[in-house]
N, C-alpha and C. Protein backbone atom coordinates (compact mmCIF):
# COMPACT_ATOMS: atom_id res chain seq x y z
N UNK A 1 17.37 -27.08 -40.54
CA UNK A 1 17.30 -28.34 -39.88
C UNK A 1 15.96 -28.45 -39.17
N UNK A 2 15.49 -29.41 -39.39
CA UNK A 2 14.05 -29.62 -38.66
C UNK A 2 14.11 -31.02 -38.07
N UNK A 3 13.44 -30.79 -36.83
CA UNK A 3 13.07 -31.73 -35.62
C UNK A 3 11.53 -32.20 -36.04
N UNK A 4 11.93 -33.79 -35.89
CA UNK A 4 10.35 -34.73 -36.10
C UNK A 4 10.29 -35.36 -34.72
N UNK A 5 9.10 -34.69 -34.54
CA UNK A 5 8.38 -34.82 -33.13
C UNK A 5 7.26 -36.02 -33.69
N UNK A 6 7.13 -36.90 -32.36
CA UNK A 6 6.20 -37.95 -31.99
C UNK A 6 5.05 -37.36 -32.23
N UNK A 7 3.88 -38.04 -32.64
CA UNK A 7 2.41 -36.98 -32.40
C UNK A 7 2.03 -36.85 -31.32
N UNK A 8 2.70 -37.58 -30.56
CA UNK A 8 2.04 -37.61 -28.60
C UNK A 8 2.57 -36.20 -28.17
N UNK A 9 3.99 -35.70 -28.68
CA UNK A 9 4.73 -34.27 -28.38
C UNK A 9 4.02 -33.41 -29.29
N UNK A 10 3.98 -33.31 -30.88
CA UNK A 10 3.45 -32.55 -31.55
C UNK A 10 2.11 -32.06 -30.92
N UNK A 11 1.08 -32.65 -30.16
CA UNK A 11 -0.54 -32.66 -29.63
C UNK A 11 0.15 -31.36 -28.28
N UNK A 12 1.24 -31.68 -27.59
CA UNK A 12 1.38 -31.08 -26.42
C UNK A 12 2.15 -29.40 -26.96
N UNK A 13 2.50 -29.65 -28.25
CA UNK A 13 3.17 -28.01 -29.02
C UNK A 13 2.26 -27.25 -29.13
N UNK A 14 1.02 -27.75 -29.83
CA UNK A 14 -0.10 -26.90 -30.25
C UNK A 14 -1.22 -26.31 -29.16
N UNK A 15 -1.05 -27.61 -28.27
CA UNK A 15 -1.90 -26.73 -27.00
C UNK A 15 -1.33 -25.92 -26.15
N UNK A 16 0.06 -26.42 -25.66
CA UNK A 16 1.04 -25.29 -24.74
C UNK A 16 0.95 -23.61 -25.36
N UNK A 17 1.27 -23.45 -26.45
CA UNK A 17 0.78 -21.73 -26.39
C UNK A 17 -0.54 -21.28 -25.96
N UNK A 18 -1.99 -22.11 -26.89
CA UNK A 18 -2.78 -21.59 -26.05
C UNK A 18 -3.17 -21.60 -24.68
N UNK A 19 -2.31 -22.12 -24.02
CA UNK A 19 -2.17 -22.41 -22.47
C UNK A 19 -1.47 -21.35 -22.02
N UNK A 20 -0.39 -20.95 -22.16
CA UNK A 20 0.65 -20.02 -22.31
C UNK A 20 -0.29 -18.43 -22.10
N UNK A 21 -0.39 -18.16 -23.30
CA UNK A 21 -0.98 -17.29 -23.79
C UNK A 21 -2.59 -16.64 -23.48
N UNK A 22 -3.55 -17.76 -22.95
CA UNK A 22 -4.49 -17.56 -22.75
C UNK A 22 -4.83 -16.32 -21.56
N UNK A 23 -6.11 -15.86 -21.56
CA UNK A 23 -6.68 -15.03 -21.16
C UNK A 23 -7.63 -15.36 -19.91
N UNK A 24 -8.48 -14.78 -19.59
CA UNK A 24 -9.38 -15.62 -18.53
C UNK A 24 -10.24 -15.97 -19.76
N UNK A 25 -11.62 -16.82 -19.49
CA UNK A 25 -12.59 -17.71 -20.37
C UNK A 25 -13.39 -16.48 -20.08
N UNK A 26 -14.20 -16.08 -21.64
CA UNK A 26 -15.39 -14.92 -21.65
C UNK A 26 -16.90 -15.83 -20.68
N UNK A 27 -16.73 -14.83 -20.05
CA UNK A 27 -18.44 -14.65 -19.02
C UNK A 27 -18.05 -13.54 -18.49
N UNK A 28 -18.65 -13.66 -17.04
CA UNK A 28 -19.08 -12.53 -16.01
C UNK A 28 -17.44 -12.19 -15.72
N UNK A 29 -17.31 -11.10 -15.44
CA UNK A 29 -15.83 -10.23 -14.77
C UNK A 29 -16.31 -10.57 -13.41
N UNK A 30 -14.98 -11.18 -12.49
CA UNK A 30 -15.21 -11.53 -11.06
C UNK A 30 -15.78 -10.16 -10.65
N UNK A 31 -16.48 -10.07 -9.59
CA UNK A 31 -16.55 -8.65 -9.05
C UNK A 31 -15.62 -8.96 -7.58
N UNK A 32 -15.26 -7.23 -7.36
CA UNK A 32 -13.83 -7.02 -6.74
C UNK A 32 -14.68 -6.89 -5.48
N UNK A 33 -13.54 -8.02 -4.23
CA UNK A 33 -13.95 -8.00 -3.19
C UNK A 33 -13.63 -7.42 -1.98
N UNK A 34 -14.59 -6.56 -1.51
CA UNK A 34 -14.93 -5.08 -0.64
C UNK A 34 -14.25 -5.58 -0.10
N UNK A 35 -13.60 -6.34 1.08
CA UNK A 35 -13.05 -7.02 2.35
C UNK A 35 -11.64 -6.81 1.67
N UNK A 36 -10.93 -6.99 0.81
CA UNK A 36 -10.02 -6.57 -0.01
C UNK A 36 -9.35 -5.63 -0.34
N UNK A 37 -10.42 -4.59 -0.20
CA UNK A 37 -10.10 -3.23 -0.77
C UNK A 37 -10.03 -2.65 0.15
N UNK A 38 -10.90 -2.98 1.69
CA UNK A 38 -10.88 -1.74 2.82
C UNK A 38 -9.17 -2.64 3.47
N UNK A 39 -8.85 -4.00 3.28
CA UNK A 39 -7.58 -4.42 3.95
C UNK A 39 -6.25 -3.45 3.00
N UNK A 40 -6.63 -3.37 1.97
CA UNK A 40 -5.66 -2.91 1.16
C UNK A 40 -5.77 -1.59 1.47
N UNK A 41 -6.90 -0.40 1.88
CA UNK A 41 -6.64 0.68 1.85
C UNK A 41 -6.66 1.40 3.66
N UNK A 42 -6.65 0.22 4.33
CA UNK A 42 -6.03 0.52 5.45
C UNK A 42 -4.72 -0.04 5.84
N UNK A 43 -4.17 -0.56 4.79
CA UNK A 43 -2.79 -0.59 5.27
C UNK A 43 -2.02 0.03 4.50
N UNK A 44 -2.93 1.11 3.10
CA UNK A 44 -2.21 2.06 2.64
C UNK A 44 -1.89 2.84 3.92
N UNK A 45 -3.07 3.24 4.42
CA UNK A 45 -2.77 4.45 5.39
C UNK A 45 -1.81 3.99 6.60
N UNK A 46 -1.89 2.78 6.96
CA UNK A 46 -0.65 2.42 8.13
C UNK A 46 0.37 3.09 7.79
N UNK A 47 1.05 2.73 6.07
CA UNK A 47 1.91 2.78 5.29
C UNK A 47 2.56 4.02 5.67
N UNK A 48 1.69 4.86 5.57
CA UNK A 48 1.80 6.44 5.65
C UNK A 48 2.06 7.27 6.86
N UNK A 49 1.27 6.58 7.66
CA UNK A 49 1.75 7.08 8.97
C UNK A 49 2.63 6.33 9.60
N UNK A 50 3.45 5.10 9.28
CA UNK A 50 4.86 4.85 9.94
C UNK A 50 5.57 5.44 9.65
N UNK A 51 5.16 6.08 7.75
CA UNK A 51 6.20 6.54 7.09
C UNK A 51 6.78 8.46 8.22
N UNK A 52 5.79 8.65 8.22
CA UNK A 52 5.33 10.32 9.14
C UNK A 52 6.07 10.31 10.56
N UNK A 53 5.82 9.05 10.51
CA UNK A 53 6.54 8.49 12.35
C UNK A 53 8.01 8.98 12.15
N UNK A 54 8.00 7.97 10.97
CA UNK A 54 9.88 7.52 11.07
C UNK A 54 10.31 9.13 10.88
N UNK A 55 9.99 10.26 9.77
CA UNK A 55 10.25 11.43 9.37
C UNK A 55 10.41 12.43 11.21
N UNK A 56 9.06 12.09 12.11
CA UNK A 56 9.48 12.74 12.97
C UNK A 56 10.64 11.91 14.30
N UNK A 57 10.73 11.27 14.24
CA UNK A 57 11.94 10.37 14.88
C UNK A 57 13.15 11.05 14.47
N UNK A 58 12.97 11.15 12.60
CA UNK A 58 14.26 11.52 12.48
C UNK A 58 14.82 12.64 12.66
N UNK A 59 13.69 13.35 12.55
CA UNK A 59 13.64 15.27 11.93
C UNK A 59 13.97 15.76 13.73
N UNK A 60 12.95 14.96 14.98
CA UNK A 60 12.90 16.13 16.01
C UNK A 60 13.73 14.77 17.38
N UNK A 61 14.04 13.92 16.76
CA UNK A 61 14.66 12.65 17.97
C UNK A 61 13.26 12.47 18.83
N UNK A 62 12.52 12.02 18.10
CA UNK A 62 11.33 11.49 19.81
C UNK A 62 11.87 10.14 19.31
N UNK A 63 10.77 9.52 20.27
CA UNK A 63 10.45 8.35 20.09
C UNK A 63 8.92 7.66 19.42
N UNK A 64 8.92 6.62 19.01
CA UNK A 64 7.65 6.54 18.43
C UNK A 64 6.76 6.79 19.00
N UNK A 65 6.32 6.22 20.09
CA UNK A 65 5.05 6.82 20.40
C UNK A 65 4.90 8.33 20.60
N UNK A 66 5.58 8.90 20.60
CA UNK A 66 6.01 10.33 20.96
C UNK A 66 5.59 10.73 19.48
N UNK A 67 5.73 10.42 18.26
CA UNK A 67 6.15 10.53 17.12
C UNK A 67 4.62 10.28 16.56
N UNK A 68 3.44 9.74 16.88
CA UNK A 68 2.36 9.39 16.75
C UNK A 68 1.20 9.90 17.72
N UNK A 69 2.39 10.73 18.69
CA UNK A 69 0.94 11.62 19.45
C UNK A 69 0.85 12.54 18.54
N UNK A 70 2.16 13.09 18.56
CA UNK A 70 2.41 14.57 18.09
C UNK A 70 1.35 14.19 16.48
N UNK A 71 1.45 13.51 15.76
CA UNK A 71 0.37 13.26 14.83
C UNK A 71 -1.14 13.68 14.83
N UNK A 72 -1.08 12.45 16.27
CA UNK A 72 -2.74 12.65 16.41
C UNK A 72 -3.35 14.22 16.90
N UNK A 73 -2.19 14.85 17.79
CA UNK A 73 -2.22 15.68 18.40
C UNK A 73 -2.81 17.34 17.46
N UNK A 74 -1.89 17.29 16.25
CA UNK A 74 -2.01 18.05 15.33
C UNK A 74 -3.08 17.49 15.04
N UNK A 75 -3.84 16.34 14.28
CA UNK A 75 -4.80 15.96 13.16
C UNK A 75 -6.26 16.47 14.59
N UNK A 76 -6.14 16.38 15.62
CA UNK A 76 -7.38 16.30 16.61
C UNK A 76 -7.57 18.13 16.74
N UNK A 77 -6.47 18.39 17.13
CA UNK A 77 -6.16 20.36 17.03
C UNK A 77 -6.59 21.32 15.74
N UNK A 78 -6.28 20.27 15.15
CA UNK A 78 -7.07 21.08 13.87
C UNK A 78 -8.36 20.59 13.21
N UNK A 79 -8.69 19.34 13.64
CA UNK A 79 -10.32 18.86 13.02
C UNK A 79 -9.79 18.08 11.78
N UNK A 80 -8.83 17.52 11.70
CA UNK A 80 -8.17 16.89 10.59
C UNK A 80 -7.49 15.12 10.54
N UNK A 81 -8.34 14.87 8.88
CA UNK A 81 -7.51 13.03 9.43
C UNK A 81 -6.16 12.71 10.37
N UNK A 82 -5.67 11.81 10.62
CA UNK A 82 -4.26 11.47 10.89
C UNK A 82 -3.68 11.01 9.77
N UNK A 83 -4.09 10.49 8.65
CA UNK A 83 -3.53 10.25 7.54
C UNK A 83 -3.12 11.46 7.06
N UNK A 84 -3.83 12.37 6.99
CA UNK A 84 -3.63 14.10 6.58
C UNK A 84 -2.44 14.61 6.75
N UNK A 85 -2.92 14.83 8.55
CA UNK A 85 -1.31 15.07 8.86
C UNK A 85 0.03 14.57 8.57
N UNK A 86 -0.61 13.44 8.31
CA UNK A 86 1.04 12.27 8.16
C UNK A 86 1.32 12.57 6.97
N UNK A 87 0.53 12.81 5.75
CA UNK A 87 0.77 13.32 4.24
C UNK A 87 1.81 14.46 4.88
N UNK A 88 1.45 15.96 5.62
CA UNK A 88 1.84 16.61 5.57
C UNK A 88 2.77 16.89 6.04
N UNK A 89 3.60 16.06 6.73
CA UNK A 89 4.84 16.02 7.32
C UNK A 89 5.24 15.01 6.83
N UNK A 90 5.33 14.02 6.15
CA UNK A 90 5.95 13.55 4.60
C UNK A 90 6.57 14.47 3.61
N UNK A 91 5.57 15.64 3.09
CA UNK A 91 5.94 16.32 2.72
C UNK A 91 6.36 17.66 3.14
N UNK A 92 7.40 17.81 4.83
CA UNK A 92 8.12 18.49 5.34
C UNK A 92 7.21 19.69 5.66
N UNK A 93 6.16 19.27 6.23
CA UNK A 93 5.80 20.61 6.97
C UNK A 93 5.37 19.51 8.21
N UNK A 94 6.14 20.08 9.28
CA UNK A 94 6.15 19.38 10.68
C UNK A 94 5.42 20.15 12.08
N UNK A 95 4.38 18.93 12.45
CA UNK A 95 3.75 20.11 13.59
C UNK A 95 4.72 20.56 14.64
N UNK A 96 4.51 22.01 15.10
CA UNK A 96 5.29 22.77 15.98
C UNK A 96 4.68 21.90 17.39
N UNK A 97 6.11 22.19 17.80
CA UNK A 97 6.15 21.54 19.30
C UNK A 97 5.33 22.04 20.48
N UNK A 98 4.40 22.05 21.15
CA UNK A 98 3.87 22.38 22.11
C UNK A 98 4.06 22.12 23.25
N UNK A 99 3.86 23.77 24.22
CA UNK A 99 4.22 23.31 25.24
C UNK A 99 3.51 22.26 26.80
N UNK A 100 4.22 21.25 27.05
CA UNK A 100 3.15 20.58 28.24
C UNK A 100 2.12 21.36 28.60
N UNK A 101 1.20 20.72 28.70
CA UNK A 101 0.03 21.29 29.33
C UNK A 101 0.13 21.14 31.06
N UNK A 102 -0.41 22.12 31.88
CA UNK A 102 0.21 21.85 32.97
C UNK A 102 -1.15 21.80 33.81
């Protein structure tokens, strides 16, 4: 069974796929914008260290800010990012508790 389309519809069949289907138009590749990439790869690392937060909240009961010294605390004690640390107590190695400094 075949459908007879108007030529006003038939004109709108033949262009809708390449509409559909199309690609970007050949020239220049946008170039990727820096302001973009440092927003995107600092809120990877947020990502990571809420994630580190929440792990020590859960693992030792602080509280967050408690949960983000002890971070910085380790990453500054050892000469090391805070993203670092936060990798590394993600992956269950947790800085030891220290005692107050008095």
């Amino acid at each position: 069974m075949s459908i007879e389309l108007p030529p006003r519809n038939l004109r709108a069949t033949r262009t809708a796929p390449g509409i559909a289907g199309s690609k970007r138009p050949p020239g220049p590749k946008p170039r990727p914008d820096p302001l973009a990439d440092q927003l995107q790869q600092a809120l990877d690392r947020r990502v990571l260290i809420e994630q580190a937060k929440g792990v020590l909240i859960a693992r030792m009961g602080v509280e967050a800010d408690q949960a983000f010294a002890l971070i910085r605390r380790e990453a500054r004690s050892r000469n090391r990012r805070v993203t670092g640390v936060a990798g590394d107590v993600i992956a269950g190695h947790l800085p030891e508790p220290q005692q107050p400094r008095r």
